[in-house]
C-alpha atoms as a PDB file:
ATOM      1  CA  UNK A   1      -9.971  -9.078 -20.416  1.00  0.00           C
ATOM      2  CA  UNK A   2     -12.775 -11.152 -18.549  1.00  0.00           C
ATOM      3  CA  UNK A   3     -16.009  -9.909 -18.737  1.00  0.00           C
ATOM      4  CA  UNK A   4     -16.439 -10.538 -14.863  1.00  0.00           C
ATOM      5  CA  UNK A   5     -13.706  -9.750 -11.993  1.00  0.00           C
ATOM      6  CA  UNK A   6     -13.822 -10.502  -8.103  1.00  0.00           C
ATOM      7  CA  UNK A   7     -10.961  -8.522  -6.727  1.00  0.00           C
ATOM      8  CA  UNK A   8     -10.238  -8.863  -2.379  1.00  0.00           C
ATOM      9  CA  UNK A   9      -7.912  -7.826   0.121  1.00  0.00           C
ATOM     10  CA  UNK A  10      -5.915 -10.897   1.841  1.00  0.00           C
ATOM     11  CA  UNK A  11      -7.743 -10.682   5.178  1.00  0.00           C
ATOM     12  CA  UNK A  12     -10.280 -13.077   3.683  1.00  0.00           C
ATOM     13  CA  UNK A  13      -7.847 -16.165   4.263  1.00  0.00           C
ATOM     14  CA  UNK A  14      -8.086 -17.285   0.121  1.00  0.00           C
ATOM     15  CA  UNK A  15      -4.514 -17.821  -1.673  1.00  0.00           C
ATOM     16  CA  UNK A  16      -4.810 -16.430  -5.375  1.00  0.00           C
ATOM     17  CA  UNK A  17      -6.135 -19.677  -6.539  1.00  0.00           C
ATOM     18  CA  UNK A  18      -8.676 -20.833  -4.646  1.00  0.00           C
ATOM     19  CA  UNK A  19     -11.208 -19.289  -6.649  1.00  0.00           C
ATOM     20  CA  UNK A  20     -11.133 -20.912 -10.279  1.00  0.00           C
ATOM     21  CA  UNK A  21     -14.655 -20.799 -12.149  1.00  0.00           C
ATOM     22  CA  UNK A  22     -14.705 -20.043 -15.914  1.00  0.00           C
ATOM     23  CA  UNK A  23     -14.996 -16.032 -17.067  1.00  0.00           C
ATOM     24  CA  UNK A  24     -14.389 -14.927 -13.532  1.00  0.00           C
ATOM     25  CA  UNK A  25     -10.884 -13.198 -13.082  1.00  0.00           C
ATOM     26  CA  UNK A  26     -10.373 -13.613  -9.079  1.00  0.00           C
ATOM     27  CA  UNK A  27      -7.587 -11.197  -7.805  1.00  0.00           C
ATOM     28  CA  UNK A  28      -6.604 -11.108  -4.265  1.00  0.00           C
ATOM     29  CA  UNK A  29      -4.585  -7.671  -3.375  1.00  0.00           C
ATOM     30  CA  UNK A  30      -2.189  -8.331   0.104  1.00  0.00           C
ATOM     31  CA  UNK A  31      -1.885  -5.994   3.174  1.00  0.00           C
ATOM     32  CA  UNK A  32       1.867  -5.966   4.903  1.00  0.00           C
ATOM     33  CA  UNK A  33       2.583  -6.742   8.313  1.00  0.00           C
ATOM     34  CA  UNK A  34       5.514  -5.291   9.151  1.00  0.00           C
ATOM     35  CA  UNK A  35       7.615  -6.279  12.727  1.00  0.00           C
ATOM     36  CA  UNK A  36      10.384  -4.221  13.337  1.00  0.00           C
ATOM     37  CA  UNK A  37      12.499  -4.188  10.017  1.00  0.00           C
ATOM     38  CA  UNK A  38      10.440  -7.279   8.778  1.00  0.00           C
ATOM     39  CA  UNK A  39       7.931  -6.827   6.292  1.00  0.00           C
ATOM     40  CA  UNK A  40       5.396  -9.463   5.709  1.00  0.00           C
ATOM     41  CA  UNK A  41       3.566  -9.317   2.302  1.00  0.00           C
ATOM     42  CA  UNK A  42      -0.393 -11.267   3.051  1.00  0.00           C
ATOM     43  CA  UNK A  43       0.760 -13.342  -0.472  1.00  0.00           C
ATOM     44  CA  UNK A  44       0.271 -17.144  -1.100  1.00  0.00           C
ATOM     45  CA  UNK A  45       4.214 -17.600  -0.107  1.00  0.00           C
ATOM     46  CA  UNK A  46       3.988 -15.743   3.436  1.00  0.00           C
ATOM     47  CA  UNK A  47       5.389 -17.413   6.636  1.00  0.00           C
ATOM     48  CA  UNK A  48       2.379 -16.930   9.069  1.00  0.00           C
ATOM     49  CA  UNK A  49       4.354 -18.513  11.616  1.00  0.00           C
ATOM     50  CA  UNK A  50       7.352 -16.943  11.347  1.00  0.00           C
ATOM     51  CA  UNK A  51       5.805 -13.934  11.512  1.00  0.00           C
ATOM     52  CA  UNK A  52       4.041 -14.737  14.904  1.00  0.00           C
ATOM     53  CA  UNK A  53       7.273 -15.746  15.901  1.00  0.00           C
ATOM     54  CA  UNK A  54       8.499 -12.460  14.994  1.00  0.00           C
ATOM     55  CA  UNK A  55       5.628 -10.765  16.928  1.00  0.00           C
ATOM     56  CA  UNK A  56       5.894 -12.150  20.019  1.00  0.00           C
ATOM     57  CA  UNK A  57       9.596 -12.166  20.474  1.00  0.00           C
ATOM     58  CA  UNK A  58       9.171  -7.917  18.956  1.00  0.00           C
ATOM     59  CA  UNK A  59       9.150  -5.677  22.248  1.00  0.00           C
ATOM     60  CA  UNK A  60       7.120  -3.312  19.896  1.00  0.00           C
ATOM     61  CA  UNK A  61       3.650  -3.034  18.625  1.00  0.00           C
ATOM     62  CA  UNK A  62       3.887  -4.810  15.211  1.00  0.00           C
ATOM     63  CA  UNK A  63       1.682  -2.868  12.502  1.00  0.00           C
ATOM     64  CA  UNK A  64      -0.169  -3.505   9.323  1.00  0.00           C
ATOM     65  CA  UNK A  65      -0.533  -1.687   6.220  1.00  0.00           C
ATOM     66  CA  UNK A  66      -3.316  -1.694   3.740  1.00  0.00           C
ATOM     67  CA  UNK A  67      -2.390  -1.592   0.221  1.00  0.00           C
ATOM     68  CA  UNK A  68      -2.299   1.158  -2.479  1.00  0.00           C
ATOM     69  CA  UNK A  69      -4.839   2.383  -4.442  1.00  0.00           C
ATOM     70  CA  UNK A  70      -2.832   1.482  -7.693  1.00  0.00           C
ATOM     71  CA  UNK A  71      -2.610  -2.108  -6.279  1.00  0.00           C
ATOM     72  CA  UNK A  72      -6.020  -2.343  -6.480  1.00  0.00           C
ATOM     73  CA  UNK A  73      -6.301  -0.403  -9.599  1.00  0.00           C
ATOM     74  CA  UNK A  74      -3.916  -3.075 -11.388  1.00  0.00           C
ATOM     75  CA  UNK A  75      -6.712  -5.761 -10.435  1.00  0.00           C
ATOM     76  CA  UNK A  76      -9.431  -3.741 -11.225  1.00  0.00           C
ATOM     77  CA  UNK A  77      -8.476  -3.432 -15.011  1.00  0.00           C
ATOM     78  CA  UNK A  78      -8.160  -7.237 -15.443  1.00  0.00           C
ATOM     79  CA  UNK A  79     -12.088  -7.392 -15.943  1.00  0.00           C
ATOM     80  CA  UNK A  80     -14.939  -5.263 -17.585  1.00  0.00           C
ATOM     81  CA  UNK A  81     -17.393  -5.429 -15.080  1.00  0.00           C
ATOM     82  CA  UNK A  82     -15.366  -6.249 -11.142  1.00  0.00           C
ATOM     83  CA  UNK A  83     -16.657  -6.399  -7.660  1.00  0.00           C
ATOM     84  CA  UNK A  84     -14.506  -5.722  -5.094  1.00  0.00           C
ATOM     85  CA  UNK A  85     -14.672  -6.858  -1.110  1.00  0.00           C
ATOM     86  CA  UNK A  86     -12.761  -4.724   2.046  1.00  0.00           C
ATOM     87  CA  UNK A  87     -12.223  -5.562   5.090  1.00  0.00           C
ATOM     88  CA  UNK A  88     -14.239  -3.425   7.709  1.00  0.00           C
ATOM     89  CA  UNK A  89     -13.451   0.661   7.106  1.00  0.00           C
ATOM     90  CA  UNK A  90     -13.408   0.988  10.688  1.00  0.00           C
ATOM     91  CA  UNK A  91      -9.958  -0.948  11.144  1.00  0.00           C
ATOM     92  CA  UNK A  92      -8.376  -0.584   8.267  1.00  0.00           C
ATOM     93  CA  UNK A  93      -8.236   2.360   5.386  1.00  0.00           C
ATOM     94  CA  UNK A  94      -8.344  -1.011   2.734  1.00  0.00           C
ATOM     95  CA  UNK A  95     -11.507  -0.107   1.526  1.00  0.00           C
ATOM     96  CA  UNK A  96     -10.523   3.765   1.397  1.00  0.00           C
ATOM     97  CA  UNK A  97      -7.801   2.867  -1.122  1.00  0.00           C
ATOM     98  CA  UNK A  98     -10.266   0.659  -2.806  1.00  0.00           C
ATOM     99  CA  UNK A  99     -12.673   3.596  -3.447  1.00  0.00           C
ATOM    100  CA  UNK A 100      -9.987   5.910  -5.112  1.00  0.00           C
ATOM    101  CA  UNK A 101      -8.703   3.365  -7.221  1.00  0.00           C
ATOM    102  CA  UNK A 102     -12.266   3.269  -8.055  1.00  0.00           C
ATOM    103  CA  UNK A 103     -12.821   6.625  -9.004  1.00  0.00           C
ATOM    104  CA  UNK A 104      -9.585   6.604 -10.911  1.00  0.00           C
ATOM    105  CA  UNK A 105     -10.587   4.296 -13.262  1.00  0.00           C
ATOM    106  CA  UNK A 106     -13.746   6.070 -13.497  1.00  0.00           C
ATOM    107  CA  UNK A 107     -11.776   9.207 -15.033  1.00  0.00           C
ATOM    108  CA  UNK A 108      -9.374   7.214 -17.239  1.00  0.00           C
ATOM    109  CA  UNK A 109     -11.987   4.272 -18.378  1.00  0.00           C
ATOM    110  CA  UNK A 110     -15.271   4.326 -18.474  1.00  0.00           C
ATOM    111  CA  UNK A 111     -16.006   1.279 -20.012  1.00  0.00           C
ATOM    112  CA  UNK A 112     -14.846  -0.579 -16.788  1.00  0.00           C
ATOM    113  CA  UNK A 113     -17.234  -0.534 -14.023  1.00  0.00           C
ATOM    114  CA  UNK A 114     -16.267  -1.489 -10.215  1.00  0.00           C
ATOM    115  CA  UNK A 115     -18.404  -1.865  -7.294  1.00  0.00           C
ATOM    116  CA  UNK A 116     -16.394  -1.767  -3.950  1.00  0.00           C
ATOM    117  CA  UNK A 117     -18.255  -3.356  -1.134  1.00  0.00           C
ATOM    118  CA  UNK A 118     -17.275  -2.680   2.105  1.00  0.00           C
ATOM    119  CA  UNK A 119     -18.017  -5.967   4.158  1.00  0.00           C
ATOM    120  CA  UNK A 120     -18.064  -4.588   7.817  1.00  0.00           C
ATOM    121  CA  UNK A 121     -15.779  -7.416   8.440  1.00  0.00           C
ATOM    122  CA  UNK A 122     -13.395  -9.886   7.449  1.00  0.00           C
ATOM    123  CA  UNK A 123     -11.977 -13.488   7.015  1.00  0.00           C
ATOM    124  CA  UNK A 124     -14.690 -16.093   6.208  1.00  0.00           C
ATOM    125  CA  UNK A 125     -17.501 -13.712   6.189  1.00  0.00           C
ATOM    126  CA  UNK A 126     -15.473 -12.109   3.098  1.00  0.00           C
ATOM    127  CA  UNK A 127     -15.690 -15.635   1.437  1.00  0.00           C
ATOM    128  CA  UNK A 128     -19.678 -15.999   1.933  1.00  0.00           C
ATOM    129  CA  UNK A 129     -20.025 -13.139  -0.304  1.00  0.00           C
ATOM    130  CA  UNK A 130     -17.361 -14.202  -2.661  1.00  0.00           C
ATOM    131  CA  UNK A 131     -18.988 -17.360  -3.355  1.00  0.00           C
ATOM    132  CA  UNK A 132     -22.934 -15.412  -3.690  1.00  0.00           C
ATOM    133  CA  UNK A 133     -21.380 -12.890  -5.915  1.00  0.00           C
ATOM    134  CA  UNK A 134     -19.924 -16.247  -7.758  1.00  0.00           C
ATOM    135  CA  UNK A 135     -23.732 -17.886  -7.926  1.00  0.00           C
ATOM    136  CA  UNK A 136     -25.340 -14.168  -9.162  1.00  0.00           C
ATOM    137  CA  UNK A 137     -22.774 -14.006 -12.116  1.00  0.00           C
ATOM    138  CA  UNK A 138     -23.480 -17.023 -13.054  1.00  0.00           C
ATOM    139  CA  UNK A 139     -27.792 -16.493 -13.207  1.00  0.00           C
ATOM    140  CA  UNK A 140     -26.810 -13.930 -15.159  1.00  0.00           C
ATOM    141  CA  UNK A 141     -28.197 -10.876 -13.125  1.00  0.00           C
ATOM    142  CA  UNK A 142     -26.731  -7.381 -14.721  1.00  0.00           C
ATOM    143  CA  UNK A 143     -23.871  -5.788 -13.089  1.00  0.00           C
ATOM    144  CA  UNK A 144     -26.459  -3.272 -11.128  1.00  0.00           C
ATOM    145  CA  UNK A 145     -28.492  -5.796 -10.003  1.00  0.00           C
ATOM    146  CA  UNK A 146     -25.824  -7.909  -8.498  1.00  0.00           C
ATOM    147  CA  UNK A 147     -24.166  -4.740  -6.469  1.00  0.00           C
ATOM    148  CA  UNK A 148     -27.942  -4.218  -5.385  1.00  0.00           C
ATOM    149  CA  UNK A 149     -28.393  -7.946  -4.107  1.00  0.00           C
ATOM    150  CA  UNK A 150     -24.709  -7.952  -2.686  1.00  0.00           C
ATOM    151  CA  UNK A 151     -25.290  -5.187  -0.510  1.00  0.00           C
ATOM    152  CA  UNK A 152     -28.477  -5.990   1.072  1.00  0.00           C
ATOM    153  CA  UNK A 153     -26.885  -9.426   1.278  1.00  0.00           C
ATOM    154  CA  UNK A 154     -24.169  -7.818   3.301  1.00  0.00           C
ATOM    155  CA  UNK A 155     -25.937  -6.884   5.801  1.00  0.00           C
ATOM    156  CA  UNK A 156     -27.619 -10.549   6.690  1.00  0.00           C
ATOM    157  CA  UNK A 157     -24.104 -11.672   7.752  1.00  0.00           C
ATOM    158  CA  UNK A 158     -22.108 -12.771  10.541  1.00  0.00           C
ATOM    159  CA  UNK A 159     -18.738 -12.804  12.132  1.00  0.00           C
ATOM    160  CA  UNK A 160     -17.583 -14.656  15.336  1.00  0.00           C
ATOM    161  CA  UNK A 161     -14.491 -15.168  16.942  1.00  0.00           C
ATOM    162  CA  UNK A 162     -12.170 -15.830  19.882  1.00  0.00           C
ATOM    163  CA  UNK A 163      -8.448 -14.501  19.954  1.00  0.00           C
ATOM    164  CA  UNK A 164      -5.602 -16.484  20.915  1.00  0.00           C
ATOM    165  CA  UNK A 165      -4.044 -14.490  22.847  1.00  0.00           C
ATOM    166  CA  UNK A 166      -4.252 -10.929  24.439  1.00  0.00           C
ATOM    167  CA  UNK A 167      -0.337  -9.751  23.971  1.00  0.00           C
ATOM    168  CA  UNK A 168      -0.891  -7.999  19.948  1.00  0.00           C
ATOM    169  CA  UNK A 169      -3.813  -5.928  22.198  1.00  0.00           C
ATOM    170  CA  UNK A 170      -1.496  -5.092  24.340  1.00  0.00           C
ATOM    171  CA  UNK A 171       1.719  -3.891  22.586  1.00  0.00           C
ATOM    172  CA  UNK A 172      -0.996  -1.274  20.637  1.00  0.00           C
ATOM    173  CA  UNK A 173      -2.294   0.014  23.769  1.00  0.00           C
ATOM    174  CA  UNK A 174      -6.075  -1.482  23.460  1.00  0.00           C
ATOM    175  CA  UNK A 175      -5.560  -3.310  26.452  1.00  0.00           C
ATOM    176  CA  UNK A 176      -3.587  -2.268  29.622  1.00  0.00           C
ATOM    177  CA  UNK A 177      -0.868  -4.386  30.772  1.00  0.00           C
ATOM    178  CA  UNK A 178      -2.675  -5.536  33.828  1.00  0.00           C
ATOM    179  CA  UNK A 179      -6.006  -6.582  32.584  1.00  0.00           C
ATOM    180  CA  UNK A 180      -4.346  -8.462  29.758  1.00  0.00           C
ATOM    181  CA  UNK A 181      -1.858 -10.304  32.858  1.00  0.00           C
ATOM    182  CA  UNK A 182      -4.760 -11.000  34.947  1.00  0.00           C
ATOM    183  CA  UNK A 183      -7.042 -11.923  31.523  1.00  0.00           C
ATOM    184  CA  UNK A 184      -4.439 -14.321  30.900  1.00  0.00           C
ATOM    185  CA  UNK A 185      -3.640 -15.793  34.362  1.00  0.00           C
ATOM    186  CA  UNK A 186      -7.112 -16.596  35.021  1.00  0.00           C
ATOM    187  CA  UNK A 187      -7.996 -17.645  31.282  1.00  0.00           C
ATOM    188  CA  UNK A 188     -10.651 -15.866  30.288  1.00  0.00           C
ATOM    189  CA  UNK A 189     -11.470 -15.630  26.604  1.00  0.00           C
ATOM    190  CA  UNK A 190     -13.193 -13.010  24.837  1.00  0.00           C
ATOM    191  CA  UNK A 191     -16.071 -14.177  22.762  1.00  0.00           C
ATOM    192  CA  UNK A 192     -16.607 -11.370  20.129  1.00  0.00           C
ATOM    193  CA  UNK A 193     -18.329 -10.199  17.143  1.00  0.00           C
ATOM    194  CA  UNK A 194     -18.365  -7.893  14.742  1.00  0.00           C
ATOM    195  CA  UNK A 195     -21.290  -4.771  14.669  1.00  0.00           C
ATOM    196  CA  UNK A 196     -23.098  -3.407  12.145  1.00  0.00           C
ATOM    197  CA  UNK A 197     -20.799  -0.228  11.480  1.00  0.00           C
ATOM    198  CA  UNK A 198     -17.991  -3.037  11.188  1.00  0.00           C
ATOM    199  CA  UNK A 199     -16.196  -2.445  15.065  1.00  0.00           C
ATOM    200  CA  UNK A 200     -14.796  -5.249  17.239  1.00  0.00           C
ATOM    201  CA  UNK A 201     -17.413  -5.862  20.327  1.00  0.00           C
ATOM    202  CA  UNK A 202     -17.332  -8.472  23.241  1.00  0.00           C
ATOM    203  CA  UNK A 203     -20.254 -10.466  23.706  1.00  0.00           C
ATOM    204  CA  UNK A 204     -19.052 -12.784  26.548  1.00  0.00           C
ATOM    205  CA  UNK A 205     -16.344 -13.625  28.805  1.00  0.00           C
ATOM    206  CA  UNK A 206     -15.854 -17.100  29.617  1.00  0.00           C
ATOM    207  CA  UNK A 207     -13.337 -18.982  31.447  1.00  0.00           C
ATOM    208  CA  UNK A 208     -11.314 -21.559  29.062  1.00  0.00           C
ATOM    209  CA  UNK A 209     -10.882 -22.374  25.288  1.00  0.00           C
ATOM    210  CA  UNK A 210     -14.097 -24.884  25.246  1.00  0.00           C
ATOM    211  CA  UNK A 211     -16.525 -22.483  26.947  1.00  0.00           C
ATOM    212  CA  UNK A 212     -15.309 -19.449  24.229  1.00  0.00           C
ATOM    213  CA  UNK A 213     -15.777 -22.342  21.517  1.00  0.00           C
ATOM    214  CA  UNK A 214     -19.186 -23.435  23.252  1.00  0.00           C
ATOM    215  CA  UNK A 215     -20.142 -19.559  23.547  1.00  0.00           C
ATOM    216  CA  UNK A 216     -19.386 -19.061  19.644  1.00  0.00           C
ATOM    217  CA  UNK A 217     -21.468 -21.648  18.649  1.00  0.00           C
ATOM    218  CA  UNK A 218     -24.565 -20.253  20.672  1.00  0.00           C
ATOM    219  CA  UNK A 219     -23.665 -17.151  19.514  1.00  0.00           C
ATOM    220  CA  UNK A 220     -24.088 -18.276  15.871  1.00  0.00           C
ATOM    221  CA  UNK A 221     -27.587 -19.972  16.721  1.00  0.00           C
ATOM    222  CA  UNK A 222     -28.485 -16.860  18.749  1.00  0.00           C
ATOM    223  CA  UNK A 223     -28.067 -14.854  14.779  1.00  0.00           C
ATOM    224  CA  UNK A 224     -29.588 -17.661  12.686  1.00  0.00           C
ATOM    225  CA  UNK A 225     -30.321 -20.815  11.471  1.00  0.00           C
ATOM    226  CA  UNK A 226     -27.498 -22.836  10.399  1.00  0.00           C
ATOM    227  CA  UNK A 227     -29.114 -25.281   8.593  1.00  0.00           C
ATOM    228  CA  UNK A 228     -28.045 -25.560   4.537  1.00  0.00           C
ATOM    229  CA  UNK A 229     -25.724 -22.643   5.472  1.00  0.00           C
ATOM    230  CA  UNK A 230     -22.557 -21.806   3.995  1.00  0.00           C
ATOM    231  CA  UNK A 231     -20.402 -21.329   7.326  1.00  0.00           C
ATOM    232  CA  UNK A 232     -16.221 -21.035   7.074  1.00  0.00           C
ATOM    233  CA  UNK A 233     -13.808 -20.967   9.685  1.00  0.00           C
ATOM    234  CA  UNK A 234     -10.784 -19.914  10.128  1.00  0.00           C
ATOM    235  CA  UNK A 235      -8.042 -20.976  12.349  1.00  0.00           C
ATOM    236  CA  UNK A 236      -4.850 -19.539  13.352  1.00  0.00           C
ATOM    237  CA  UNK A 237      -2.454 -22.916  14.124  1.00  0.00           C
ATOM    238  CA  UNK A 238      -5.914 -24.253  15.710  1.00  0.00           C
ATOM    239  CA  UNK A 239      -7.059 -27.034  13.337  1.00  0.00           C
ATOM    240  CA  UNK A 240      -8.451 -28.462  16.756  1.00  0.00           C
ATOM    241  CA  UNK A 241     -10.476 -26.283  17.887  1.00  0.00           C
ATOM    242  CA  UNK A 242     -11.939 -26.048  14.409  1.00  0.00           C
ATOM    243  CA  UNK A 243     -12.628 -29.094  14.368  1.00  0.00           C
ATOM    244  CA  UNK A 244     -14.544 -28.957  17.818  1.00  0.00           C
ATOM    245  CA  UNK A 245     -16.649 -26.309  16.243  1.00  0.00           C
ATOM    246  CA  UNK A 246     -17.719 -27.973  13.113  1.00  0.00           C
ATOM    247  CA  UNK A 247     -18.673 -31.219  15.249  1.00  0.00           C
ATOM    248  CA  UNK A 248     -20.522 -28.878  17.602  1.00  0.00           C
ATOM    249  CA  UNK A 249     -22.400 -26.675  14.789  1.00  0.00           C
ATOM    250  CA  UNK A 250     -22.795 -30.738  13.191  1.00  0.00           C
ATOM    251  CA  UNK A 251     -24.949 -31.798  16.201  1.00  0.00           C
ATOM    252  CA  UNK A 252     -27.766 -29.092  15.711  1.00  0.00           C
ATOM    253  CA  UNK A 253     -27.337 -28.346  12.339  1.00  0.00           C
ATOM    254  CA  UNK A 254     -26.711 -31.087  10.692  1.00  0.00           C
ATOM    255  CA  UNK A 255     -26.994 -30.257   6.801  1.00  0.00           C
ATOM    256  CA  UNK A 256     -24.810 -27.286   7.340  1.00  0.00           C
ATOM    257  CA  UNK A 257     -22.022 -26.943   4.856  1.00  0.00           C
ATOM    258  CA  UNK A 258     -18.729 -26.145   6.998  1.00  0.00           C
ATOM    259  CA  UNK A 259     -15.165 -25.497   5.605  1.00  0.00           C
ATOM    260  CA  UNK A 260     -11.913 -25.115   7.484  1.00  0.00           C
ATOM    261  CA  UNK A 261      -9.107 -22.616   6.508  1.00  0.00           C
ATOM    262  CA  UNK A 262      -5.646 -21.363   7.805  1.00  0.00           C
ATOM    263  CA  UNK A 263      -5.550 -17.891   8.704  1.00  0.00           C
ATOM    264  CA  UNK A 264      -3.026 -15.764   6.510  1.00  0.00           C
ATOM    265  CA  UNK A 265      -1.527 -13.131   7.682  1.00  0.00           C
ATOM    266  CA  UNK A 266      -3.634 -10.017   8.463  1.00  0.00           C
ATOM    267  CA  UNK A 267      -6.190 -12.293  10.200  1.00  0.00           C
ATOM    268  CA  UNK A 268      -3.309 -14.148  12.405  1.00  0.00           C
ATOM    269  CA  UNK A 269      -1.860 -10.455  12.991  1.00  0.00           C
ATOM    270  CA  UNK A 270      -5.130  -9.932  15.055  1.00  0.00           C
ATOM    271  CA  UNK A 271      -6.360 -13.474  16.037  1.00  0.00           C
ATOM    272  CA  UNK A 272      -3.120 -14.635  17.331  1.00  0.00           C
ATOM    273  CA  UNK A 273      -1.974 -18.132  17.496  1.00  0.00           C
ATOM    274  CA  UNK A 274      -5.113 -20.003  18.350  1.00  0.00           C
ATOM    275  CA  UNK A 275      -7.592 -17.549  17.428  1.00  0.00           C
ATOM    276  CA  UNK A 276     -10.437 -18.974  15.660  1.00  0.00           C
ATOM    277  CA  UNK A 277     -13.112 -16.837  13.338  1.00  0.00           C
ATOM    278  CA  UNK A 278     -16.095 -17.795  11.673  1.00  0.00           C
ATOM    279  CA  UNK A 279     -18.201 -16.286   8.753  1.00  0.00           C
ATOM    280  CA  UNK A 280     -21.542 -17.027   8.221  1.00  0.00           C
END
């Protein structure tokens, strides 16, 4: 048993071994996409494109489901002392399952102790506080005083993003058939964020990918300073237009430190091919 655990749903875009650092246990529990009679597990081996492949050719709204409590309980008993990262509660009961496994363990095993942190978001912002919880351990703050720091930390975050398309909003009935047609005819792009109580809201409307990049990157500036921050995007069969974001945050913020990743599959399920979302 480690004496430190990070356990995290898949939506934060990290395969089960990009997290290696020395008395750390890193455990990432998948959500399921399921498309008609195909279910997706959010693992390291999942076929993101397959899946959107699936999607779009599905006449159906596609759906997602969050993972047990006992999936997370499995992770949670790896370690002796485990902090654990959700996706927003206002999407997605994740975090709800996270919180019984929680108290479960807290009636059979009290020598374990789990903090479940409910990010208010997801993807690359979930990675930020990965990599700070990472950097406390390793100070040696006490278990209470990281949870302390984590949460306040929490809340100095950021998420941005654009989707790729409009047709996921559609099939689920958050967007009618006609705006979505006459969104996508005339190609405006949503630029959006993510609020405080963790819900989806639209900060702009722009017409074209570059002005919804452009607008993202203002966005960003609009929050905070990006210099000597940790920013990470994620892209959903975009590499491009990641790119074109890096080089634009680059040009004003030049000692930021920027990383690229694909989107697995719960972000994709939302972002849709092209989508692009960035944590900072």
């Amino acid at each position: 048993m480690s004496k430190f655990g990070i356990v995290v749903d898949s939506s934060c875009d990290l395969k089960s071994n990009d997290i290696n650092v020395e008395g750390i246990d890193f455990t990432v529990v998948p959500l399921k996409i399921i498309v008609g009679s195909n279910e997706y597990v959010d693992d390291d081996q999942i076929d993101v494109k397959q899946m959107l492949k699936d999607m779009n050719e599905y006449s159906d709204a596609a759906k997602t489901a969050c993972p047990s409590p006992g999936d997370f309980l499995e992770g949670f008993k790896k370690s002796e002392n485990v902090f654990c990262f959700t996706l927003t509660s206002a999407l997605s009961g994740t975090n709800n399952s996270a919180n019984i496994a929680k108290t479960t363990l807290d009636e059979e095993d009290k020598s374990i102790k789990v903090h479940v942190c409910d990010s208010k978001s997801t993807a690359g912002h979930l990675i930020v506080l990965i990599k700070k919880t990472i950097e406390l351990i390793q100070e040696g703050k006490t278990f209470e005083a990281i949870s302390e720091e984590i949460e306040e930390f929490n809340k100095s975050l950021h998420l941005v993003f654009t989707l790729g398309s409009y047709s996921n909003l559609i099939k689920t009935g958050r967007m009618s058939n006609f705006v979505g047609a006459i969104a996508s005819t005339l190609n405006i792009r949503a630029v959006c964020e993510n609020t405080p109580e963790g819900e989806i809201q639209i900060t702009k409307k722009t017409r074209g990918q570059k002005a919804a990049y452009n607008a993202l990157v203002d966005l960003m500036m609009k929050k905070k300073s990006l210099d000597n921050l940790s920013i990470y995007i994620s892209h959903c069969d975009n590499l491009e237009a990641a790119e074109y974001i890096k080089n634009k945050i680059l040009e004003t913020a030049g000692t930021a430190k920027i990383e690229i990743r694909d989107c697995k599959g719960l972000t994709s399920f939302y972002a849709m091919a092209g989508g692009v979302l960035i944590g900072f």
